[in-house]
PDB file of N, CA and C in Angstrom:
ATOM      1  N   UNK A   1     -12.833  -5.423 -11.881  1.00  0.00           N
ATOM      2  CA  UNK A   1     -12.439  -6.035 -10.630  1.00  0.00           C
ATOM      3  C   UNK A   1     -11.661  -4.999  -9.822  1.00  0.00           C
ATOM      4  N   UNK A   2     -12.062  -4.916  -8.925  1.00  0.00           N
ATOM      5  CA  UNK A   2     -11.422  -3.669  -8.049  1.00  0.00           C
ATOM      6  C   UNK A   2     -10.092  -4.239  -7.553  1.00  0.00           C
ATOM      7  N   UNK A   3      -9.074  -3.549  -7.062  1.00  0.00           N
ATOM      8  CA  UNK A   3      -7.954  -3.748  -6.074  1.00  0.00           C
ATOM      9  C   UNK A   3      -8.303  -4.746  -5.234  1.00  0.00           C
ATOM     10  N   UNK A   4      -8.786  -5.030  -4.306  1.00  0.00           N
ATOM     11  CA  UNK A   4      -8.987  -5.731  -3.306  1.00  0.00           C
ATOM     12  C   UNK A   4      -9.482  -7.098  -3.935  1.00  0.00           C
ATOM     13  N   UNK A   5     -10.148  -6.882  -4.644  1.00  0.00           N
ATOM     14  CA  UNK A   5     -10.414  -8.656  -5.020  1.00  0.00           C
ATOM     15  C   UNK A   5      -9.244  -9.180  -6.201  1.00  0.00           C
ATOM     16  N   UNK A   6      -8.247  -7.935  -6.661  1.00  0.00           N
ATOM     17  CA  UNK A   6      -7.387  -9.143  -7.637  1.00  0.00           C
ATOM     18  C   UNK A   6      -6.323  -9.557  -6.573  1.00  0.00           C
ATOM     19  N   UNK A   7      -6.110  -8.579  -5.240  1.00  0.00           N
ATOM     20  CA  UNK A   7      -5.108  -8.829  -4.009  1.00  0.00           C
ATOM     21  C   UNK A   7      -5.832 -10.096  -3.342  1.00  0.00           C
ATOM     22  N   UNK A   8      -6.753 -10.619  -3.290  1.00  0.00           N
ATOM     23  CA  UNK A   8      -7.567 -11.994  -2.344  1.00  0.00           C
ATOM     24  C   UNK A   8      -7.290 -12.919  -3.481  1.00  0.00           C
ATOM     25  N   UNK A   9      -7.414 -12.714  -5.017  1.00  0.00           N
ATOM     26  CA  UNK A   9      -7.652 -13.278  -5.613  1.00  0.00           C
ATOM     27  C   UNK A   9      -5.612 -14.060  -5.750  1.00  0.00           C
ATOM     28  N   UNK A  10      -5.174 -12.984  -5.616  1.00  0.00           N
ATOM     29  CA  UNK A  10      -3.375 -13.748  -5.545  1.00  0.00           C
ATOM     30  C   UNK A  10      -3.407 -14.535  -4.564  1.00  0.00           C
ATOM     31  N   UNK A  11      -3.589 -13.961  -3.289  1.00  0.00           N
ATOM     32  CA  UNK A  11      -3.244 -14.474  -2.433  1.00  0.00           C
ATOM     33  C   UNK A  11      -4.083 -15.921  -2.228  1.00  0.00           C
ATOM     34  N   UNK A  12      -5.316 -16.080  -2.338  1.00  0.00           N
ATOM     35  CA  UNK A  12      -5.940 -17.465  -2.512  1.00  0.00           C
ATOM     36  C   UNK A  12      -5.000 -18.614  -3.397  1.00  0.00           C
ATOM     37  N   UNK A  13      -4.553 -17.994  -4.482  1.00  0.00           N
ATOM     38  CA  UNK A  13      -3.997 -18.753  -5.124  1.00  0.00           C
ATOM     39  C   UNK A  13      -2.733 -19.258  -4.422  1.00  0.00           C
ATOM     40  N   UNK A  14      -1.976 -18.172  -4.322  1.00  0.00           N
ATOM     41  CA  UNK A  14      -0.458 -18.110  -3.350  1.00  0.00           C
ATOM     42  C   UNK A  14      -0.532 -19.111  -2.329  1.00  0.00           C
ATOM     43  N   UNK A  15      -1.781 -18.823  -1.256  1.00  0.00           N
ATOM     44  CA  UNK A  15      -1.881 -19.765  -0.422  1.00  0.00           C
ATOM     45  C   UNK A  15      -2.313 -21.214  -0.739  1.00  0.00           C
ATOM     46  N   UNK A  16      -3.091 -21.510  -1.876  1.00  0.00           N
ATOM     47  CA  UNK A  16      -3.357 -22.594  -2.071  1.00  0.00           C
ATOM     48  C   UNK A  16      -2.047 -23.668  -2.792  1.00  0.00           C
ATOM     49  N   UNK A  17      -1.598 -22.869  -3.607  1.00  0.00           N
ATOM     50  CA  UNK A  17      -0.117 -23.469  -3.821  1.00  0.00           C
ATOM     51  C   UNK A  17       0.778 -23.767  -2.663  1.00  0.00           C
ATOM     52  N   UNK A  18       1.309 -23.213  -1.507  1.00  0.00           N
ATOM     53  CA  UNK A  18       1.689 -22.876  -0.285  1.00  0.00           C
ATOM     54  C   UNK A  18       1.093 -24.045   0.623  1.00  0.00           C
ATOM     55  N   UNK A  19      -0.282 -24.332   0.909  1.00  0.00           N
ATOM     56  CA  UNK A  19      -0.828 -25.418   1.282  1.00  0.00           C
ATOM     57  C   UNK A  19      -0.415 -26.774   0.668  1.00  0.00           C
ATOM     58  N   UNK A  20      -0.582 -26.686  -0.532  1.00  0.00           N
ATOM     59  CA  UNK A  20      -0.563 -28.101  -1.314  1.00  0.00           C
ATOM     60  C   UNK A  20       0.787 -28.517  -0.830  1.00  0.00           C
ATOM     61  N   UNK A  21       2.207 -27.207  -0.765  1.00  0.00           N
ATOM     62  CA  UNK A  21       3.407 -28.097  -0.839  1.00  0.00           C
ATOM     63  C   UNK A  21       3.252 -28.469   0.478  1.00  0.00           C
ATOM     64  N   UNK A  22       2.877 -27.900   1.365  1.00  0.00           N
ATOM     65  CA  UNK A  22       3.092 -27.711   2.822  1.00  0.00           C
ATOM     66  C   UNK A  22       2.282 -29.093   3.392  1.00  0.00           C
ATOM     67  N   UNK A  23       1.166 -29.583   2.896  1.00  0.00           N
ATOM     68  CA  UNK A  23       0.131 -30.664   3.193  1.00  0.00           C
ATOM     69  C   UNK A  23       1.067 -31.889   2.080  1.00  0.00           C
ATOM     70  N   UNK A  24       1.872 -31.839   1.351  1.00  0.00           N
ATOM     71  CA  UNK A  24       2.155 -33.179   1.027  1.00  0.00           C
ATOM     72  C   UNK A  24       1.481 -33.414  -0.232  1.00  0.00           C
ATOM     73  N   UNK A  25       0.761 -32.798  -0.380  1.00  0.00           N
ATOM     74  CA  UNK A  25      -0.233 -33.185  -2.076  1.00  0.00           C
ATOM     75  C   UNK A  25       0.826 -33.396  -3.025  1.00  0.00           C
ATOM     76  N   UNK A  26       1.988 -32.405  -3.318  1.00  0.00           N
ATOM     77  CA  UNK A  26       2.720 -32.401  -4.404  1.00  0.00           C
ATOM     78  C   UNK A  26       3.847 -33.214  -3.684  1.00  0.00           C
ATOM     79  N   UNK A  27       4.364 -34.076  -4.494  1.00  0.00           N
ATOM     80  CA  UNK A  27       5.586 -35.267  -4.248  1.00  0.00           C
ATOM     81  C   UNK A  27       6.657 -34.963  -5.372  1.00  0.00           C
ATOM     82  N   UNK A  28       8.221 -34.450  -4.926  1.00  0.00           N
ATOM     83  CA  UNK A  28       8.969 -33.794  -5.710  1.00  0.00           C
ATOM     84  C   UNK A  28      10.695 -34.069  -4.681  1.00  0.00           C
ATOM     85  N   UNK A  29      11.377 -34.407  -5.349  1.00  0.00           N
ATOM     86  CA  UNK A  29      12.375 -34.300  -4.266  1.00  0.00           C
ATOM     87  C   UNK A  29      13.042 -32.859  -4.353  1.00  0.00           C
ATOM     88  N   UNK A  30      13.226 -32.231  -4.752  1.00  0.00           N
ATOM     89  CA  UNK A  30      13.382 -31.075  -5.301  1.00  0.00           C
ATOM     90  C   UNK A  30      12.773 -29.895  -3.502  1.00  0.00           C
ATOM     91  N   UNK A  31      11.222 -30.669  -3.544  1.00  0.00           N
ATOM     92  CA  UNK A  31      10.380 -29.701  -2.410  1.00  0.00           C
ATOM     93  C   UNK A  31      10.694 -30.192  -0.806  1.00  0.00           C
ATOM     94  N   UNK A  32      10.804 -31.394  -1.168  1.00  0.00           N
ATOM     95  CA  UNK A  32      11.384 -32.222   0.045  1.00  0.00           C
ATOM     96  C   UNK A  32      12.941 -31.668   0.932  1.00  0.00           C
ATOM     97  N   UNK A  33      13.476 -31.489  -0.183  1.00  0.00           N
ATOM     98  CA  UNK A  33      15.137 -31.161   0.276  1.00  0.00           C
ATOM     99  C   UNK A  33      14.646 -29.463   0.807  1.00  0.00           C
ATOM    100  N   UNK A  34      13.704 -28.550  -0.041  1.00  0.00           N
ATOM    101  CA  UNK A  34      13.804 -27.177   0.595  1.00  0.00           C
ATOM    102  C   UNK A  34      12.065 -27.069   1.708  1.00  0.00           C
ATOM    103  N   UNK A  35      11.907 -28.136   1.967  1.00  0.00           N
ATOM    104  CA  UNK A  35      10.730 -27.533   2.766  1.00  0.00           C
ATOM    105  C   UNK A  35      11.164 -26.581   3.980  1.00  0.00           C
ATOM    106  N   UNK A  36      12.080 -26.791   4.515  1.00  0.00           N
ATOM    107  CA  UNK A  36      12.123 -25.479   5.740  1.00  0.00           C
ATOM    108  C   UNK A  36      12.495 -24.323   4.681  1.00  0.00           C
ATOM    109  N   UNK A  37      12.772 -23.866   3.298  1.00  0.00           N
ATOM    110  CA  UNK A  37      12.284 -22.746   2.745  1.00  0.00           C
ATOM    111  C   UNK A  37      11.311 -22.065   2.484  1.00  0.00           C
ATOM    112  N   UNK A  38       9.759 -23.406   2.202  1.00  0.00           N
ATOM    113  CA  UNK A  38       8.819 -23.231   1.989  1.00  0.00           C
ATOM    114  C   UNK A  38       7.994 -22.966   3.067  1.00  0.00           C
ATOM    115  N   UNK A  39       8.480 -23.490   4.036  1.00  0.00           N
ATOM    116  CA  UNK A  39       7.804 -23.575   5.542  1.00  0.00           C
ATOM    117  C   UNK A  39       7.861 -22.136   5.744  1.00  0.00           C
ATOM    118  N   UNK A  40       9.034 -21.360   5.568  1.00  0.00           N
ATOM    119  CA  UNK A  40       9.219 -19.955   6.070  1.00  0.00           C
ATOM    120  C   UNK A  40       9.224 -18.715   4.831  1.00  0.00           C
ATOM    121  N   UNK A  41       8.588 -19.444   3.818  1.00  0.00           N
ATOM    122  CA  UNK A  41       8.298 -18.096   2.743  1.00  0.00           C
ATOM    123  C   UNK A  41       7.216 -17.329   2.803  1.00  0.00           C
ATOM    124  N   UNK A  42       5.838 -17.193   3.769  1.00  0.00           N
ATOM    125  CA  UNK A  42       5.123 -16.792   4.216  1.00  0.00           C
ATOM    126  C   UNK A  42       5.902 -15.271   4.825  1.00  0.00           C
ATOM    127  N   UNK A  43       6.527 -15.557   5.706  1.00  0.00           N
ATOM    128  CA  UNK A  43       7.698 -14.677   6.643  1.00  0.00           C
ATOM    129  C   UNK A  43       8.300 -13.701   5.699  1.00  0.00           C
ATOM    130  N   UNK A  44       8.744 -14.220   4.686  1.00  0.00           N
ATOM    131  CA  UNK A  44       9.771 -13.619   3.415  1.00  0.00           C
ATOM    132  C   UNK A  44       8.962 -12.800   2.649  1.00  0.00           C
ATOM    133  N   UNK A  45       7.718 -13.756   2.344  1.00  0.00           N
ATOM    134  CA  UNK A  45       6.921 -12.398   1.351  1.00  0.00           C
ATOM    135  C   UNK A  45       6.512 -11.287   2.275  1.00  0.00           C
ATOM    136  N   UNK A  46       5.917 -11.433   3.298  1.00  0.00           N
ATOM    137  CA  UNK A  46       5.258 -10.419   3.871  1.00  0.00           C
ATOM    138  C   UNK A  46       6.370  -9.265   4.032  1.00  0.00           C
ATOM    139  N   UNK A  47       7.965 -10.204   4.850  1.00  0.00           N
ATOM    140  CA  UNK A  47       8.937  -8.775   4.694  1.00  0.00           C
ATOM    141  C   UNK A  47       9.256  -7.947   3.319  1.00  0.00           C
ATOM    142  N   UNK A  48       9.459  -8.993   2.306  1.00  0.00           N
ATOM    143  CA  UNK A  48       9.407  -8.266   1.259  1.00  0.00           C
ATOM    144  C   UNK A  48       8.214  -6.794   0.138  1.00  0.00           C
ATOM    145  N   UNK A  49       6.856  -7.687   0.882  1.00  0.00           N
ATOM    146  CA  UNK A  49       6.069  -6.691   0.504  1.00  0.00           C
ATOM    147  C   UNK A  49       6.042  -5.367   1.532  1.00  0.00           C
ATOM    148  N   UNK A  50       6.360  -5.759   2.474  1.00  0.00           N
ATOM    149  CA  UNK A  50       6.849  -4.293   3.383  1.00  0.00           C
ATOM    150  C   UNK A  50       7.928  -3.412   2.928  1.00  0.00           C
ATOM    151  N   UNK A  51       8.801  -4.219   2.233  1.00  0.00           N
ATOM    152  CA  UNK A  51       9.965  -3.733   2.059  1.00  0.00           C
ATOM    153  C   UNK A  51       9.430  -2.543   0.644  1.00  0.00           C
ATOM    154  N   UNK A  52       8.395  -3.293  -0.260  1.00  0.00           N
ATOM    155  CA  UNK A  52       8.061  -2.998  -1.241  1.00  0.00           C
ATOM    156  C   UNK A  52       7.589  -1.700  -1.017  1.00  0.00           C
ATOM    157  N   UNK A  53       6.241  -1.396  -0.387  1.00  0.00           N
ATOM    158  CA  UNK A  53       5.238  -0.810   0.073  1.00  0.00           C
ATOM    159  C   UNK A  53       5.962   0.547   0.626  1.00  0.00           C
ATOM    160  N   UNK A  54       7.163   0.309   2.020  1.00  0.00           N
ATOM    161  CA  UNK A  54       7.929   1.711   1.558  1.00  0.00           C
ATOM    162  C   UNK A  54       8.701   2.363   0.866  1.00  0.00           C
ATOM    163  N   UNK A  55       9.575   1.639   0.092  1.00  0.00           N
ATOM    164  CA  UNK A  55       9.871   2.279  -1.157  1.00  0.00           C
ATOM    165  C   UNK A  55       8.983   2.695  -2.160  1.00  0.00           C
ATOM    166  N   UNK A  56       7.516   2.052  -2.186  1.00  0.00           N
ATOM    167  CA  UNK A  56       6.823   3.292  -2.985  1.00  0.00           C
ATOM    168  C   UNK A  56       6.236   4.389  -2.529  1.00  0.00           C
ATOM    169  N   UNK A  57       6.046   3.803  -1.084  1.00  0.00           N
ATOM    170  CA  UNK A  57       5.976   5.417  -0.461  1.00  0.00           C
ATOM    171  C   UNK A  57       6.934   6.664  -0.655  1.00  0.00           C
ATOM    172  N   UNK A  58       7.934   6.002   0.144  1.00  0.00           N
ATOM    173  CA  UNK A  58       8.814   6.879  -0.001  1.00  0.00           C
ATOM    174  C   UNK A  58       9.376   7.707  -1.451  1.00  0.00           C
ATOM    175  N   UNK A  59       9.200   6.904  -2.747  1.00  0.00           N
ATOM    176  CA  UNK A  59       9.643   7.826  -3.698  1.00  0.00           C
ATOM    177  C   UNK A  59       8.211   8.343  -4.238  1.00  0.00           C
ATOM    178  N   UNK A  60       7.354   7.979  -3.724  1.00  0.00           N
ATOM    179  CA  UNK A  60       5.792   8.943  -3.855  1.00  0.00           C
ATOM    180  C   UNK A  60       5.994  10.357  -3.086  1.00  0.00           C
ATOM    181  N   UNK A  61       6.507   9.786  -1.946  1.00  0.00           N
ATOM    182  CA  UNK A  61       6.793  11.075  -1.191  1.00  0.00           C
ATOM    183  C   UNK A  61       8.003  12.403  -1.992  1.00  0.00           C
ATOM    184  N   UNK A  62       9.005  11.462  -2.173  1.00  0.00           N
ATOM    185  CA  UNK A  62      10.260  12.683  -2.751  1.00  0.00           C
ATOM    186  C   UNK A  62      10.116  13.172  -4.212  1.00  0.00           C
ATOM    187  N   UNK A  63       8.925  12.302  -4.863  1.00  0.00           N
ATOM    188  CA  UNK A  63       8.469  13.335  -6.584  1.00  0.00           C
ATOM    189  C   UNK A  63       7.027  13.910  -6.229  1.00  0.00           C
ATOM    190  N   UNK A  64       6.968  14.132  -5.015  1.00  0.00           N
ATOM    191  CA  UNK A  64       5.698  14.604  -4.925  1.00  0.00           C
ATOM    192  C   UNK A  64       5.536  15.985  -5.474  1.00  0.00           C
ATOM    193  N   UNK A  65       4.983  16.571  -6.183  1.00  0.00           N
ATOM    194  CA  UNK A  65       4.707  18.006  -7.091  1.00  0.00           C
ATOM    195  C   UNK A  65       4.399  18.918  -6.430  1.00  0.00           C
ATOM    196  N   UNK A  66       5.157  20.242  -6.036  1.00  0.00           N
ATOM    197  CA  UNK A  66       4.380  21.369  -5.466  1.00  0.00           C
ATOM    198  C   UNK A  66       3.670  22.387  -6.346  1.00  0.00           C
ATOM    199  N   UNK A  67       2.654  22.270  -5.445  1.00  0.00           N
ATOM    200  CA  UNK A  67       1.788  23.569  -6.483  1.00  0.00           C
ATOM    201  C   UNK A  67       1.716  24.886  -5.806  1.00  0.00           C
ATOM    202  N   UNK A  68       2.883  25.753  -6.434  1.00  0.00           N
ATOM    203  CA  UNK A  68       2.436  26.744  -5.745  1.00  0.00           C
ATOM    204  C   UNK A  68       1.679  27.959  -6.198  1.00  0.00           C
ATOM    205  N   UNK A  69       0.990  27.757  -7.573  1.00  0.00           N
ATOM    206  CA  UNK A  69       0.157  28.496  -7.935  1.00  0.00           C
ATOM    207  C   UNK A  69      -1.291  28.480  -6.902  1.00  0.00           C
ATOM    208  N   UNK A  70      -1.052  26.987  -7.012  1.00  0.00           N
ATOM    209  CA  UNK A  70      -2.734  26.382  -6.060  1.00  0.00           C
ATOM    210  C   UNK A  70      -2.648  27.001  -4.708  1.00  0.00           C
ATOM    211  N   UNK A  71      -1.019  26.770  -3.897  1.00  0.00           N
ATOM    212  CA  UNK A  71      -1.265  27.260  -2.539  1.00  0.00           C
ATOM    213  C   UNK A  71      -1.382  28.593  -2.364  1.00  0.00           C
ATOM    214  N   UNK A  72      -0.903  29.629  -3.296  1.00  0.00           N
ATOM    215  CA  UNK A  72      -1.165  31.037  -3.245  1.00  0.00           C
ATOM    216  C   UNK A  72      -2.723  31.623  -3.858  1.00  0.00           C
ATOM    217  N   UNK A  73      -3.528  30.600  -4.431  1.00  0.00           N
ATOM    218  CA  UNK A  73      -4.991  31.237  -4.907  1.00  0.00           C
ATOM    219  C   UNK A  73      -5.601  30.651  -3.480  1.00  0.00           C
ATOM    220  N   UNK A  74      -5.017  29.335  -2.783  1.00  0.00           N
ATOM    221  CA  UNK A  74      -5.932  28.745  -1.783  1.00  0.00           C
ATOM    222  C   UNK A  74      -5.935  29.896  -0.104  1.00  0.00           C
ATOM    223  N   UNK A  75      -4.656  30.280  -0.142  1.00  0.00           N
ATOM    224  CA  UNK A  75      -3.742  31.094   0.645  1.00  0.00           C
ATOM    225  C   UNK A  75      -5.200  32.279   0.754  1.00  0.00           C
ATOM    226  N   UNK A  76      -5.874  32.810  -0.678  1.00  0.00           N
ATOM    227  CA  UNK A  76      -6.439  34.312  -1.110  1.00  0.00           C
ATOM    228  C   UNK A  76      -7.657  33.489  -0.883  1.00  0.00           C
ATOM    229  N   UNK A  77      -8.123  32.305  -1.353  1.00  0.00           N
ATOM    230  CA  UNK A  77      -9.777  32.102  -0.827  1.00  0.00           C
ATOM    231  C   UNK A  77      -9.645  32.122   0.868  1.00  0.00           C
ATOM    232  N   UNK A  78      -8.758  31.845   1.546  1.00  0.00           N
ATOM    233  CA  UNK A  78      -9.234  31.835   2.915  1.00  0.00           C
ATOM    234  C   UNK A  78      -9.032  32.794   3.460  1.00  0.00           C
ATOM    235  N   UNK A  79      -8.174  33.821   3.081  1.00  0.00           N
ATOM    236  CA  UNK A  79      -8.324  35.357   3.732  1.00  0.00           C
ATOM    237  C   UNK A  79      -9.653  36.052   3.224  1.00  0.00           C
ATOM    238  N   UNK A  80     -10.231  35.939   1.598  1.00  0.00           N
ATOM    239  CA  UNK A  80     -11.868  36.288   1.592  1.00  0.00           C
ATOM    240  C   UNK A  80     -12.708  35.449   2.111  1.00  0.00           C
ATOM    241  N   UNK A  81     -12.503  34.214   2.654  1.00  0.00           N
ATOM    242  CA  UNK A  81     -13.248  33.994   3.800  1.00  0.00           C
ATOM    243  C   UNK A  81     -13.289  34.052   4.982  1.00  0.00           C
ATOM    244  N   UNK A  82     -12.660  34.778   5.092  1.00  0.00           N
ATOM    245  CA  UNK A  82     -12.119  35.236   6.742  1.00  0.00           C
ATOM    246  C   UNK A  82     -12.777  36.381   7.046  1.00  0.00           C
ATOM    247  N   UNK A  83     -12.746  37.159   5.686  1.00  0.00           N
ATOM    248  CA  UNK A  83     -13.505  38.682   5.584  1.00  0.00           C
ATOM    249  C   UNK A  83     -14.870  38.575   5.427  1.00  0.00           C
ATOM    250  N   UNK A  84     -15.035  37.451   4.691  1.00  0.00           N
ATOM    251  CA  UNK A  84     -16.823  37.707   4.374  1.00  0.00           C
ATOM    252  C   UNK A  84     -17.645  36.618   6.005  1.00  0.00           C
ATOM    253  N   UNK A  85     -16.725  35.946   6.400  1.00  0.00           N
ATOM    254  CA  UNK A  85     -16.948  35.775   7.382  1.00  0.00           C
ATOM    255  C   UNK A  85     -17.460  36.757   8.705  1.00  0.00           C
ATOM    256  N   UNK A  86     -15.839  37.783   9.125  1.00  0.00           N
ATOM    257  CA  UNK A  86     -15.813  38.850   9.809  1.00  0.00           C
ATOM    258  C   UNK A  86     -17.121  39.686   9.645  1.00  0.00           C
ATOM    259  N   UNK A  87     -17.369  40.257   8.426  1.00  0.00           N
ATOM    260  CA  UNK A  87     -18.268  40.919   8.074  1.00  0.00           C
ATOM    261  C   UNK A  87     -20.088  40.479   8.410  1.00  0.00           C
ATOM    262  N   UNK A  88     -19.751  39.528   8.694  1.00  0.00           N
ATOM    263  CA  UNK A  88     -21.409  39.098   8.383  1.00  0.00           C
ATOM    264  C   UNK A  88     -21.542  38.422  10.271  1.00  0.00           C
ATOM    265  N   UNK A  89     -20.527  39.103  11.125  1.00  0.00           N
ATOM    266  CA  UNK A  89     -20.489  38.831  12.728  1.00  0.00           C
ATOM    267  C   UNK A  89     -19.976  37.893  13.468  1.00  0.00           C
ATOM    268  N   UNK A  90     -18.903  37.243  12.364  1.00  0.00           N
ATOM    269  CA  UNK A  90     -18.100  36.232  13.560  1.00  0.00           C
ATOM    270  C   UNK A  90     -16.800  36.736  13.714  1.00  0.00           C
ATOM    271  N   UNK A  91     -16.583  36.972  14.673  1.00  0.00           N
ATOM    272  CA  UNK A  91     -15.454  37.110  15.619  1.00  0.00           C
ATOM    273  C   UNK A  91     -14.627  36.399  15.983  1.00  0.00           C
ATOM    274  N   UNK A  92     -13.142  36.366  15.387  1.00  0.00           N
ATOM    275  CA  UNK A  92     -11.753  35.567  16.049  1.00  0.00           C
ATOM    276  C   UNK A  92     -11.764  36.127  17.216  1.00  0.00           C
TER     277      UNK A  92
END
C-alpha cells in the first residue's frame, strides 16, 4: 500500500468518526457537553499536522549530511566536461 492510500485510508476513517459525532449517530453525554471541541478539531489537526510537517523538515534540514568527497569528484566531472566539451567546438 503506498503512502497516499494509508493517508486517505486515515483520514476516511478520521472523517467518518468526525461525521458520526457531528451528525448525531453517537448519543453520549460526555460528546454533547464538548461538541464545540469536536466541531473545531478539524482546525486543530490540520494546525497540528503543519506544526508536525515543519519540524520534520526542519530537523531534516539541520542533520542533513555533507558530502564533500562527492562535491569535489562532481566539482572534477564538470571541469572534464567543460574541456571535452571546449574541445570538440563549443564555445563559452
Amino acid at each position: 500500500m503506498t503512502k497516499l492510500l494509508e493517508w486517505i485510508s486515515v483520514l476516511s476513517a478520521l472523517f467518518a468518526v468526525w461525521y458520526s459525532l457531528i451528525g448525531g449517530y453517537v448519543k453520549h453525554p460526555l460528546i454533547e457537553q464538548n461538541m464545540t471541541l469536536i466541531i473545531v478539531s478539524p482546525i486543530i489537526f490540520v494546525f497540528l499536522f503543519g506544526l508536525y510537517a515543519a519540524t520534520v523538515v526542519l530537523y531534516r534540514v539541520l542533520t542533513f549530511n555533507n558530502c564533500e568527497e562527492a562535491a569535489k569528484e562532481l566539482q572534477e566531472e564538470i571541469k572534464e566536461a567543460k574541456k571535452d566539451l571546449h574541445e570538440k567546438g563549443l564555445r563559452w
